[in-house]
Protein backbone atom coordinates (compact mmCIF):
# COMPACT_ATOMS: atom_id res chain seq x y z
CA UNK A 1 0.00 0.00 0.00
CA UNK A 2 2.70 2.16 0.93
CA UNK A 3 4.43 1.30 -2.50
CA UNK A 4 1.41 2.52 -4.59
CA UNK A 5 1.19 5.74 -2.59
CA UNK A 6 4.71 6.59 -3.40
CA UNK A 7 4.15 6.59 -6.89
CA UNK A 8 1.00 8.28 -7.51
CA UNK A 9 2.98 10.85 -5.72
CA UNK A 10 5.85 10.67 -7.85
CA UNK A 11 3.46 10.25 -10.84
CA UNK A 12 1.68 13.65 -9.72
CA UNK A 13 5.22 15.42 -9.21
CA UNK A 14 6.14 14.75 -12.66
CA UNK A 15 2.55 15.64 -14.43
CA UNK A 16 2.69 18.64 -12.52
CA UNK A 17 6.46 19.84 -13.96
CA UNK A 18 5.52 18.63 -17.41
CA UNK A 19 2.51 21.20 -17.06
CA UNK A 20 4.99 23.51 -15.75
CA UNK A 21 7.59 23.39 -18.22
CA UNK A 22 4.73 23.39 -21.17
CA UNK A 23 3.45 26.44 -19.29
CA UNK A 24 6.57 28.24 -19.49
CA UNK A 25 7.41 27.09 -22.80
CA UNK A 26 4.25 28.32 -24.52
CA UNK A 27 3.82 32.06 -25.82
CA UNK A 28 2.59 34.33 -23.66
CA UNK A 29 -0.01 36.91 -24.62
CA UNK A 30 1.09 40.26 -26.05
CA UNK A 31 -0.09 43.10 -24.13
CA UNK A 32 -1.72 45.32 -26.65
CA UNK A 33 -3.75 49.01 -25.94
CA UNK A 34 -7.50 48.48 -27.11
CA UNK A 35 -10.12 50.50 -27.58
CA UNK A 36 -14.04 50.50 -27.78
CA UNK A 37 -16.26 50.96 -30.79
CA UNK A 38 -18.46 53.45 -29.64
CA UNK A 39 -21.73 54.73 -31.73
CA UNK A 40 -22.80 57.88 -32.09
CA UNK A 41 -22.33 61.26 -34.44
CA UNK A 42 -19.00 61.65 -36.41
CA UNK A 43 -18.15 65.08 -36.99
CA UNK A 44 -15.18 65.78 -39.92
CA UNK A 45 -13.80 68.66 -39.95
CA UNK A 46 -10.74 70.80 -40.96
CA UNK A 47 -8.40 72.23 -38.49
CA UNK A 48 -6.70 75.19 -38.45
CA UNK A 49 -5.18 78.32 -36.51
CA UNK A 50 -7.03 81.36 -37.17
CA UNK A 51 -6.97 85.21 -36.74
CA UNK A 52 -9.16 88.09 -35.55
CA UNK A 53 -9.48 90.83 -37.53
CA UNK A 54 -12.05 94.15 -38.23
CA UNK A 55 -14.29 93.81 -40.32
CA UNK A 56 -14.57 97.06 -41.33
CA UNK A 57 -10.82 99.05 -40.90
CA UNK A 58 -10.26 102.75 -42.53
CA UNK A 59 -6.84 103.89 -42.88
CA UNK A 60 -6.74 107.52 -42.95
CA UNK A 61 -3.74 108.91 -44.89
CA UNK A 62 -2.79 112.53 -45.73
CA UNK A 63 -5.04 114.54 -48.41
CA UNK A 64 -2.21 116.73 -48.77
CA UNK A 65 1.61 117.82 -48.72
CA UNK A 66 2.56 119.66 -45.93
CA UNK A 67 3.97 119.63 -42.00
CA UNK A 68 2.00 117.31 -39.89
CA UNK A 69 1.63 118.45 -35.95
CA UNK A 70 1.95 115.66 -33.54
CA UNK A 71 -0.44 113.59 -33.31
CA UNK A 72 -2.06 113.59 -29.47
CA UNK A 73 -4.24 110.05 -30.16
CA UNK A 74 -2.87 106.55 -29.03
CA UNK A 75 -4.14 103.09 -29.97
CA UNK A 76 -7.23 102.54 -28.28
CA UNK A 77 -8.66 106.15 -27.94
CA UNK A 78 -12.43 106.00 -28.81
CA UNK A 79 -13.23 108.82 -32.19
CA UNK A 80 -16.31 110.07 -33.57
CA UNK A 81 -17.27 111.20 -36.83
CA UNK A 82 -15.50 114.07 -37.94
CA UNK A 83 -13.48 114.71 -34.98
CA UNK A 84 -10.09 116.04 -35.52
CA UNK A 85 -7.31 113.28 -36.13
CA UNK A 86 -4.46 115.28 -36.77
CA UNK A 87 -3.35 118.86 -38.38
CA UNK A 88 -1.23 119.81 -41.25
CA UNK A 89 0.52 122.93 -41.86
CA UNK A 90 1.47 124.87 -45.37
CA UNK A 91 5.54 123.53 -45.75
CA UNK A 92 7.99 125.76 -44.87
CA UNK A 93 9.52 128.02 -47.53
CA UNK A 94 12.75 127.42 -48.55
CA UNK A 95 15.75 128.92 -46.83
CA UNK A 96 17.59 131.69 -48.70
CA UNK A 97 21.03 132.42 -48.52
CA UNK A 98 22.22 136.55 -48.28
CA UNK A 99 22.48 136.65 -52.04
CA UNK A 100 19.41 135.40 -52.97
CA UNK A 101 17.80 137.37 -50.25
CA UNK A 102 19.41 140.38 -51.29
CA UNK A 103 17.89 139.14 -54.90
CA UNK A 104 14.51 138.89 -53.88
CA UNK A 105 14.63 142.76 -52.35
CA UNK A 106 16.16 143.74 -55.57
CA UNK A 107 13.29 141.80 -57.70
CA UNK A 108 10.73 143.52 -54.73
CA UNK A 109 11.73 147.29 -55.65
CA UNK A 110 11.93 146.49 -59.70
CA UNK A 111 7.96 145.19 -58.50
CA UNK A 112 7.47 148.36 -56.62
CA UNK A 113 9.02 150.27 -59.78
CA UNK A 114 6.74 149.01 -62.22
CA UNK A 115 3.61 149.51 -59.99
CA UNK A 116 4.59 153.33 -60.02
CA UNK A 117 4.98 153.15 -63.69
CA UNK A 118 2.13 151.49 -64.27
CA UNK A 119 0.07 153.91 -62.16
CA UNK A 120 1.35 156.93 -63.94
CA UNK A 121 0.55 154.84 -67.02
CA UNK A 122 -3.06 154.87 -66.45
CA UNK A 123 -3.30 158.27 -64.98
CA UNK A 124 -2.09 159.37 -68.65
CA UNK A 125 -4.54 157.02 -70.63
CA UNK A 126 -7.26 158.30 -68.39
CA UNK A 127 -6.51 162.34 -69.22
CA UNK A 128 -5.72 161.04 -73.06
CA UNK A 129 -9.45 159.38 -72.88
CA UNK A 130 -11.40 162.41 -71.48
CA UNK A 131 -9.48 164.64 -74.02
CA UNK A 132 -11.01 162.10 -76.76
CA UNK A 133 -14.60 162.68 -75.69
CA UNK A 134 -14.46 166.03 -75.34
CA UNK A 135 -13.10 166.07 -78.97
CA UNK A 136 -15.61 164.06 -79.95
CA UNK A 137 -18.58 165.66 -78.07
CA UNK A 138 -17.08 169.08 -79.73
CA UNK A 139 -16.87 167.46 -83.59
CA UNK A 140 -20.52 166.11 -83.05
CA UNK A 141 -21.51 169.60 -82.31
CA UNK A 142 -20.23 171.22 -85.38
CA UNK A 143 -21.09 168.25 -87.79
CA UNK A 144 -24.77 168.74 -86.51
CA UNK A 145 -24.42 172.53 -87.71
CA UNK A 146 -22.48 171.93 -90.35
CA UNK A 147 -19.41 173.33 -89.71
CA UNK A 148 -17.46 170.19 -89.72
CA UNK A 149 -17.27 167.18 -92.05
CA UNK A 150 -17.82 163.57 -91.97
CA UNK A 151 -14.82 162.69 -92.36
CA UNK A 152 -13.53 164.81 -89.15
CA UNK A 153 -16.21 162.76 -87.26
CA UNK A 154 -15.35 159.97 -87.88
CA UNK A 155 -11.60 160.34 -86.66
CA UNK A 156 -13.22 162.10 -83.12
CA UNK A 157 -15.27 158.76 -82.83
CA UNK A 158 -11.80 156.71 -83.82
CA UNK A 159 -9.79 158.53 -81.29
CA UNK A 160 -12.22 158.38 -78.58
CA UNK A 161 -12.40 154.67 -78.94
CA UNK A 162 -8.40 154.21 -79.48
CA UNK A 163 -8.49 156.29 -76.30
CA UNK A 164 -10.63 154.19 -73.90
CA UNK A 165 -8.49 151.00 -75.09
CA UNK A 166 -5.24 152.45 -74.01
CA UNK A 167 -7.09 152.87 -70.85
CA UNK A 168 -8.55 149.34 -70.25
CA UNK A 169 -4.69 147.91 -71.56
CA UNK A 170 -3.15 150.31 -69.04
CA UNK A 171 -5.31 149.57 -66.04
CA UNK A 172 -4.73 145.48 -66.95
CA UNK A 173 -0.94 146.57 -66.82
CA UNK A 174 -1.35 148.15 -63.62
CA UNK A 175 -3.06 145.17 -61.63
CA UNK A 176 -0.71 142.75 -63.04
CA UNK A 177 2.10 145.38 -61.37
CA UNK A 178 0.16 144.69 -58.09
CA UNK A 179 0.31 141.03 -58.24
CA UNK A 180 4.34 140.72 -59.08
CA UNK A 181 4.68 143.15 -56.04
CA UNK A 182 2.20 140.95 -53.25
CA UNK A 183 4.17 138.15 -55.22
CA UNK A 184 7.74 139.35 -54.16
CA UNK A 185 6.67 140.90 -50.97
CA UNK A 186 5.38 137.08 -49.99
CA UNK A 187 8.33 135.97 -50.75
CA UNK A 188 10.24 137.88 -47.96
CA UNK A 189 7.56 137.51 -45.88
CA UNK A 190 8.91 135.07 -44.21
CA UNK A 191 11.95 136.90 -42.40
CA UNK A 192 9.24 139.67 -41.17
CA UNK A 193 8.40 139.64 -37.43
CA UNK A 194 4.70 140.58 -38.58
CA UNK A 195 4.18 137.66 -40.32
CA UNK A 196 1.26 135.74 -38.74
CA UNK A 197 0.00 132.02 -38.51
CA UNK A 198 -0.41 129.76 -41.39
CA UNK A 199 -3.50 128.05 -41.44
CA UNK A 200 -3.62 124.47 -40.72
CA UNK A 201 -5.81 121.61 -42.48
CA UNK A 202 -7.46 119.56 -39.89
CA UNK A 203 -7.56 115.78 -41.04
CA UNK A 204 -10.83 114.26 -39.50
CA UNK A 205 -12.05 111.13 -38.62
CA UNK A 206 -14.81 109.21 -41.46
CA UNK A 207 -16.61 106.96 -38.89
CA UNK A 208 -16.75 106.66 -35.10
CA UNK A 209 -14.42 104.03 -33.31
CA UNK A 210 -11.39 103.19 -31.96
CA UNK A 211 -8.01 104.26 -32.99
CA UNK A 212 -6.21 100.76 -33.92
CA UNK A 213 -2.58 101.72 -35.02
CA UNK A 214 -1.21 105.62 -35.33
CA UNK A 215 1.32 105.03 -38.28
CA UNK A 216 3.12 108.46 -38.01
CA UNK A 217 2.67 110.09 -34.38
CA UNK A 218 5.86 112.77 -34.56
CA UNK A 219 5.87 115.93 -36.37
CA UNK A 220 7.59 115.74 -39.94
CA UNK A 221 6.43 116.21 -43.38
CA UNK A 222 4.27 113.99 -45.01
CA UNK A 223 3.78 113.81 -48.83
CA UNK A 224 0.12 113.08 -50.27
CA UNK A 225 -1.64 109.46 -49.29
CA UNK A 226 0.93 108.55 -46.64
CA UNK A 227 -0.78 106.76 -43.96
CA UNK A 228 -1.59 108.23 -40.66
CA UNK A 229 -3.54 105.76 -38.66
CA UNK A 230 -6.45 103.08 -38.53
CA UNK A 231 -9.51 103.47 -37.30
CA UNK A 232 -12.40 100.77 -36.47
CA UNK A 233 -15.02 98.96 -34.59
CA UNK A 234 -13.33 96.22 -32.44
CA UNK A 235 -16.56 95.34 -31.85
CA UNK A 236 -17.36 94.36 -35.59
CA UNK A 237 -14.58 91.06 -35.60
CA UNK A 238 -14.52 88.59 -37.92
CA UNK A 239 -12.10 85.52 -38.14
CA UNK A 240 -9.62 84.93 -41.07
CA UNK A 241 -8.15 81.18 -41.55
CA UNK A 242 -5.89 80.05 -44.22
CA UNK A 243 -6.29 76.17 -45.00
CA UNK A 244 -4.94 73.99 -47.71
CA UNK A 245 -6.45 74.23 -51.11
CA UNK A 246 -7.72 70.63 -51.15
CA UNK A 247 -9.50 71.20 -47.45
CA UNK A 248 -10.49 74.41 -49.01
CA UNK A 249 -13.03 72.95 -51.79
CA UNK A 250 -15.07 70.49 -48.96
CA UNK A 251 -15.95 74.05 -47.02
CA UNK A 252 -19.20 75.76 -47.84
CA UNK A 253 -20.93 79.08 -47.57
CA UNK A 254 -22.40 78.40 -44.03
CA UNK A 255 -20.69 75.72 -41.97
CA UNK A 256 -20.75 75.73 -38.74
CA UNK A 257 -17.07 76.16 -37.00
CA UNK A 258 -15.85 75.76 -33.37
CA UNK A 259 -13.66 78.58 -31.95
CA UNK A 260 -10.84 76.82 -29.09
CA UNK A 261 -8.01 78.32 -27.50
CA UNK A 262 -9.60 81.88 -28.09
CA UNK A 263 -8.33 82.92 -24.45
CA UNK A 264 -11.68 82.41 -22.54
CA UNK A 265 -13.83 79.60 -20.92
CA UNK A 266 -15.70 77.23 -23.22
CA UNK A 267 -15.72 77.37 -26.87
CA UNK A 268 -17.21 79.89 -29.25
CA UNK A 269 -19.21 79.28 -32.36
CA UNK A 270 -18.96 80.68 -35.60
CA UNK A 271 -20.31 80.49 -39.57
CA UNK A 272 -18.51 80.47 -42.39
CA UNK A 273 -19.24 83.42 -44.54
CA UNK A 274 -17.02 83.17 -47.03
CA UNK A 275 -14.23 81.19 -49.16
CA UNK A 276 -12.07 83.26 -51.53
CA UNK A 277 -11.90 81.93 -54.88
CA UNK A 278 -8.09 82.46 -55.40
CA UNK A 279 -5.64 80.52 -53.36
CA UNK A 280 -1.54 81.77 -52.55
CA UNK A 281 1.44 80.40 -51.96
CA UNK A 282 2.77 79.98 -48.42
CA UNK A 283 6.05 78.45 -47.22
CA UNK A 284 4.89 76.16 -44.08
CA UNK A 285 7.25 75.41 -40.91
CA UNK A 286 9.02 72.84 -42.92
CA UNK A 287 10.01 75.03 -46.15
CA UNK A 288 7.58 73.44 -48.09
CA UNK A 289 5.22 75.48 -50.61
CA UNK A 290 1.28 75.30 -49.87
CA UNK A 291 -1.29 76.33 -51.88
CA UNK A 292 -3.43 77.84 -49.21
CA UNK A 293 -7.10 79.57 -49.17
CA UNK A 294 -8.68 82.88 -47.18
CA UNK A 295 -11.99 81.30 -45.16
CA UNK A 296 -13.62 84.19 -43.72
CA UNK A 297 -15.77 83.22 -40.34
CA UNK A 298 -17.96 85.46 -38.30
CA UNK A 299 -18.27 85.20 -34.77
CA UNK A 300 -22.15 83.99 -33.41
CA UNK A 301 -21.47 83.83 -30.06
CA UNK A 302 -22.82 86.55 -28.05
CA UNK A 303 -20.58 89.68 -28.22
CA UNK A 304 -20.13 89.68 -24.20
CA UNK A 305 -18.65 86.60 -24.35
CA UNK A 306 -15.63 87.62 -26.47
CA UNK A 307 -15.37 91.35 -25.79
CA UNK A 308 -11.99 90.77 -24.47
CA UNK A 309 -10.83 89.32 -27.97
CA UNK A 310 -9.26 92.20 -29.69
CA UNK A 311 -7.78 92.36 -33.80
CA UNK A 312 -5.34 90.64 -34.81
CA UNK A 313 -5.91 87.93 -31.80
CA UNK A 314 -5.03 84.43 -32.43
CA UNK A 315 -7.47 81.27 -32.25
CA UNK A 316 -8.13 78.03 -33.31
CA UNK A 317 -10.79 76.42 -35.77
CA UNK A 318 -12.95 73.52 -36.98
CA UNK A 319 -14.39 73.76 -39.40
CA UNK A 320 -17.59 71.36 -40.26
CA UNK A 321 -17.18 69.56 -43.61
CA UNK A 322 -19.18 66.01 -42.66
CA UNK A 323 -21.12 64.30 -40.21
CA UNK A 324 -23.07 61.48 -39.83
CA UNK A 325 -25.26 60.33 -37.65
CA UNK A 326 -25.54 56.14 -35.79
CA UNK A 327 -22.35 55.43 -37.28
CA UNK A 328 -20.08 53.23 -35.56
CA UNK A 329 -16.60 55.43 -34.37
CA UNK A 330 -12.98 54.25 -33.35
CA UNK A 331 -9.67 55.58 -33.08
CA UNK A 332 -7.77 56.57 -36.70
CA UNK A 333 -5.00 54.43 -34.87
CA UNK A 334 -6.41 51.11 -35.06
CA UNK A 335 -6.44 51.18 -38.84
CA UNK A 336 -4.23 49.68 -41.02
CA UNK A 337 -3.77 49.29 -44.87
CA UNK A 338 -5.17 45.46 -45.80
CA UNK A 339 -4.38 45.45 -49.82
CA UNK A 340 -6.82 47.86 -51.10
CA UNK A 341 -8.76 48.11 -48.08
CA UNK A 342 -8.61 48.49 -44.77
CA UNK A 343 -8.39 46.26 -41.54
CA UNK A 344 -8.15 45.98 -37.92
CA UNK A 345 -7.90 43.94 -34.86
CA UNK A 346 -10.60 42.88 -32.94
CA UNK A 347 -9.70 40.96 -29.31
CA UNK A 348 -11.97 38.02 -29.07
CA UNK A 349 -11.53 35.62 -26.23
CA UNK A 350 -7.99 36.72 -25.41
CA UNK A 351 -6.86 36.84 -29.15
CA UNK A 352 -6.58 39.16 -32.04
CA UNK A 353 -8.99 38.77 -34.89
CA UNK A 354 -8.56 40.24 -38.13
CA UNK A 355 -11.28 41.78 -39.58
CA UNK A 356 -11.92 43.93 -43.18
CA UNK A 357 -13.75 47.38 -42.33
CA UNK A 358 -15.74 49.63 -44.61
CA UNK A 359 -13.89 53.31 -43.86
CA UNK A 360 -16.87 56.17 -43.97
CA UNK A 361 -14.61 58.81 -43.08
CA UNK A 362 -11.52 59.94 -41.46
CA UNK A 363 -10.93 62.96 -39.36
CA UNK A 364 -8.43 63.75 -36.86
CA UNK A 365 -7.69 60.68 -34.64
CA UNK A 366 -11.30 59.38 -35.34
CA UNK A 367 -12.78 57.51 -38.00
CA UNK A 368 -16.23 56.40 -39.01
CA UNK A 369 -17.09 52.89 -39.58
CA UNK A 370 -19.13 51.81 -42.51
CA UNK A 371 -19.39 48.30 -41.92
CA UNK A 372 -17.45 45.26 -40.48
CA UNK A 373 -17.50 46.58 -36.79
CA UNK A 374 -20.67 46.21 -34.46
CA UNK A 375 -20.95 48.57 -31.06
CA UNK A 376 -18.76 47.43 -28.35
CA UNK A 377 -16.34 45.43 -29.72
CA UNK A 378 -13.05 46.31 -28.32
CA UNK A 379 -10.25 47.04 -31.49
CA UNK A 380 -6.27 46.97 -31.17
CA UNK A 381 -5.00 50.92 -31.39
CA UNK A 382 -1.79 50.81 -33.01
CA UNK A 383 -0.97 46.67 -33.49
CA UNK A 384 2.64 45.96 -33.93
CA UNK A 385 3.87 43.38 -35.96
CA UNK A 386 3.87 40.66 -33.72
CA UNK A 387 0.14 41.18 -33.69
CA UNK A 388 -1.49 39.23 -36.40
CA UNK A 389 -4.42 36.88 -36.64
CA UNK A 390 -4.78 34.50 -33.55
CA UNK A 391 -1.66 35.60 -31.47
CA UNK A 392 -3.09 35.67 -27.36
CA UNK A 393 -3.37 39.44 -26.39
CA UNK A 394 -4.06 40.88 -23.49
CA UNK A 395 -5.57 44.67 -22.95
CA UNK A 396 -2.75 46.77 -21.49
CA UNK A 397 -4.02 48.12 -18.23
C-alpha cells in the first residue's frame, strides 16, 4: 500500500512539472492598448489656426503735402465722426542764402518800380481818354451845324475809342504790377516779425471708433496718401483662416465652425461666410510650398462673451465639412492598410482577430465605420507586428 502511494505521488510530481515546463514554454499573450467601438455622431472637420481681424478698418492717410503736428491720439482712444485726427501745416519756404535774399529785395523794388509806372501809365490814358470825348462831343456839335465834315467825325469817334483802349490795356498793366509786387513781398515775408500764422488743415475722422494703429505720431512732413492711422469697430470682428487648397473645396458658404483656445472659458461658435476663390502660396514650418485659401468666419457667439478678444488675436478652428449620424466610431489608430482596403484587430476571447472594415470617413484621430465593426467590440489601437491573426493578447491596463 505504501508502494502505490509513493508513486501516484511521484506520478503527480512529474505531471505537474511537465505542465509547468509546457506552461513556461508556450507564448505568452502580447499586451496590446484596445479600444471601444463606440456609436454615435461623427463630426469631420478641418483644423486650423485662425486670426481676428475688423471687419470694417479705414486707414486715414494725408489729403495733402505739408507739415503734420503731432499727433495727441494713441491706440485705443475712442473717435467720432468728424473729430479732428491730426493737423497739417502749409511747408515751410525754402531757406535763402544773403544773395538770394538780397535778390529777392532787388526783384521787390523792380515790382514796386513798375507799380509806379504802371500807375502813372493809367493816370495818362485816363486824361488822353477824357481829351477824346471832349473832342468828340465838340466834332458832333459842329457836324450837326455843319461846320465840320464827316470825315472829321469819324476820326473824333476813332480817337475816342483808341483812347478808352489804351485805358482798359493800361489799367490790366497796372493790376498785373500789383500782383508781381504781393508776389515778391510774400516771398520775404517770411523773415518779417509781422508775419502771422499759417492756417492748418485739420484731417478728420470718417466713422466713429477706436483708434487701432497711429502710423506716423511725430511731427515731420508727409507727402500726399501717406498713412496716418487706422480706425475701427473692435466690436465688428470677424475671423480669417488660411487652410490647404484641397480642405479648401469640402468648405461651404455656411458651416458651422468651433472657436478653441480663443483665451476664454468654453468654446465659441462661428459660420462660415465666405471662401475666396483664389488661393496663394505659403512656405509652411518645414520650407515646403502650400497652396493655401482665405476662409472668412464670423463670430455667433454673443458679443459679451468675447469682448476681451481684440484684432489681430489668435485662435483656433474647426471647421464642419461632414457628419453622420448612428455610425459606428474608433480611433484613426487602429487602422491599417489590408491590400486595397482596410483592416483591424478585434480581441476576441484573449486573441486578435482580423477583420476587413468599410472606412466612412476619417478625421483627426477618429474615424467612421461603414461596416465590419458592431458597437462594443473592443479594437487593437496601433498593433505591432507581432500582432497578427490569432496571437493571445491581453488589454494593457
Amino acid at each position: 500500500m505504501q508502494i502505490t502511494a509513493g508513486r501516484v505521488g511521484l506520478t503527480l510530481g512529474a505531471m505537474a512539472a511537465a505542465a509547468g515546463i509546457v506552461w513556461f514554454l508556450l507564448p505568452r499573450p502580447i499586451p496590446v492598448e484596445t479600444a471601444t467601438v463606440t456609436k454615435g455622431r461623427f463630426v469631420a472637420s478641418v483644423d486650423e489656426d485662425g486670426k481676428t481681424r475688423i471687419r470694417q478698418r479705414y486707414v486715414v492717410t494725408a489729403p495733402l503735402a505739408g507739415r503734420l503736428t503731432r499727433v495727441r491720439l494713441k491706440a485705443g482712444d475712442p473717435v467720432a465722426a468728424d473729430d479732428i485726427l491730426a493737423a497739417i501745416q502749409p511747408p515751410p519756404a525754402p531757406l535763402l542764402d544773403p544773395r538770394s535774399r538780397r535778390e529777392a529785395e532787388e526783384r521787390m523794388g523792380i515790382a514796386e518800380a513798375a507799380l509806379e509806372r504802371s500807375k502813372a501809365t493809367v493816370e495818362r490814358a485816363q486824361a488822353q481818354a477824357a481829351q477824346a470825348k471832349t473832342d468828340l462831343d465838340r466834332t458832333r456839335t459842329l457836324a450837326a451845324s455843319g461846320a465840320s465834315t464827316v470825315q472829321a467825325l469819324e476820326r473824333a469817334e476813332l480817337s475816342q475809342r483808341i483812347a478808352d483802349r489804351d485805358l482798359r490795356a493800361a489799367e490790366f498793366q497796372d493790376h498785373a504790377a500789383s500782383h508781381e509786387l504781393a508776389q515778391a513781398r510774400a516771398l520775404l515775408g517770411r523773415y518779417k516779425d509781422d508775419a502771422g500764422p499759417a492756417e492748418p488743415w485739420n484731417v478728420t475722422a470718417p466713422v466713429s471708433g477706436v483708434v487701432l494703429k497711429v502710423a506716423q505720431e511725430s511731427e515731420t512732413v508727409v507727402q500726399p496718401g501717406m498713412p496716418l492711422m487706422e480706425i475701427g469697430d473692435p466690436r465688428d470682428l470677424e475671423i480669417v483662416t488660411d487652410v490647404l487648397s484641397t480642405d479648401a473645396v469640402e468648405i461651404r458658404a455656411g458651416a458651422d465652425v468651433a472657436i478653441d483656445h480663443w483665451g476664454g472659458p468654453g468654446l465659441l461658435s462661428g459660420s462660415v461666410r465666405r471662401v475666396e476663390p483664389s488661393a496663394f502660396t505659403k512656405i509652411s514650418t518645414l520650407g515646403v510650398e502650400e497652396q493655401r485659401v482665405n476662409v472668412l468666419i464670423d463670430l455667433l457667439s454673443p458679443q459679451q462673451r468675447w469682448s476681451g478678444l481684440g484684432d489681430g488675436y489668435r485662435v483656433d478652428t474647426r471647421i464642419t465639412v461632414y457628419t453622420r449620424d448612428d455610425v459606428e466610431i474608433i480611433p484613426a489608430g487602429a487602422l491599417f492598410r489590408r491590400g486595397n482596403g482596410w483592416g483591424v484587430y478585434v480581441v476576441e476571447s484573449g486573441r486578435a482577430e482580423l477583420r476587413a472594415v468599410e472606412v466612412a470617413r476619417r478625421s483627426g484621430g477618429f474615424a467612421a465605420i461603414g461596416t465590419g465593426l458592431k458597437q462594443g467590440e473592443r479594437v487593437i489601437v496601433y498593433p505591432g507586428d507581432q500582432i497578427g491573426a490569432g496571437v493571445r493578447v491581453s488589454a494593457r491596463p
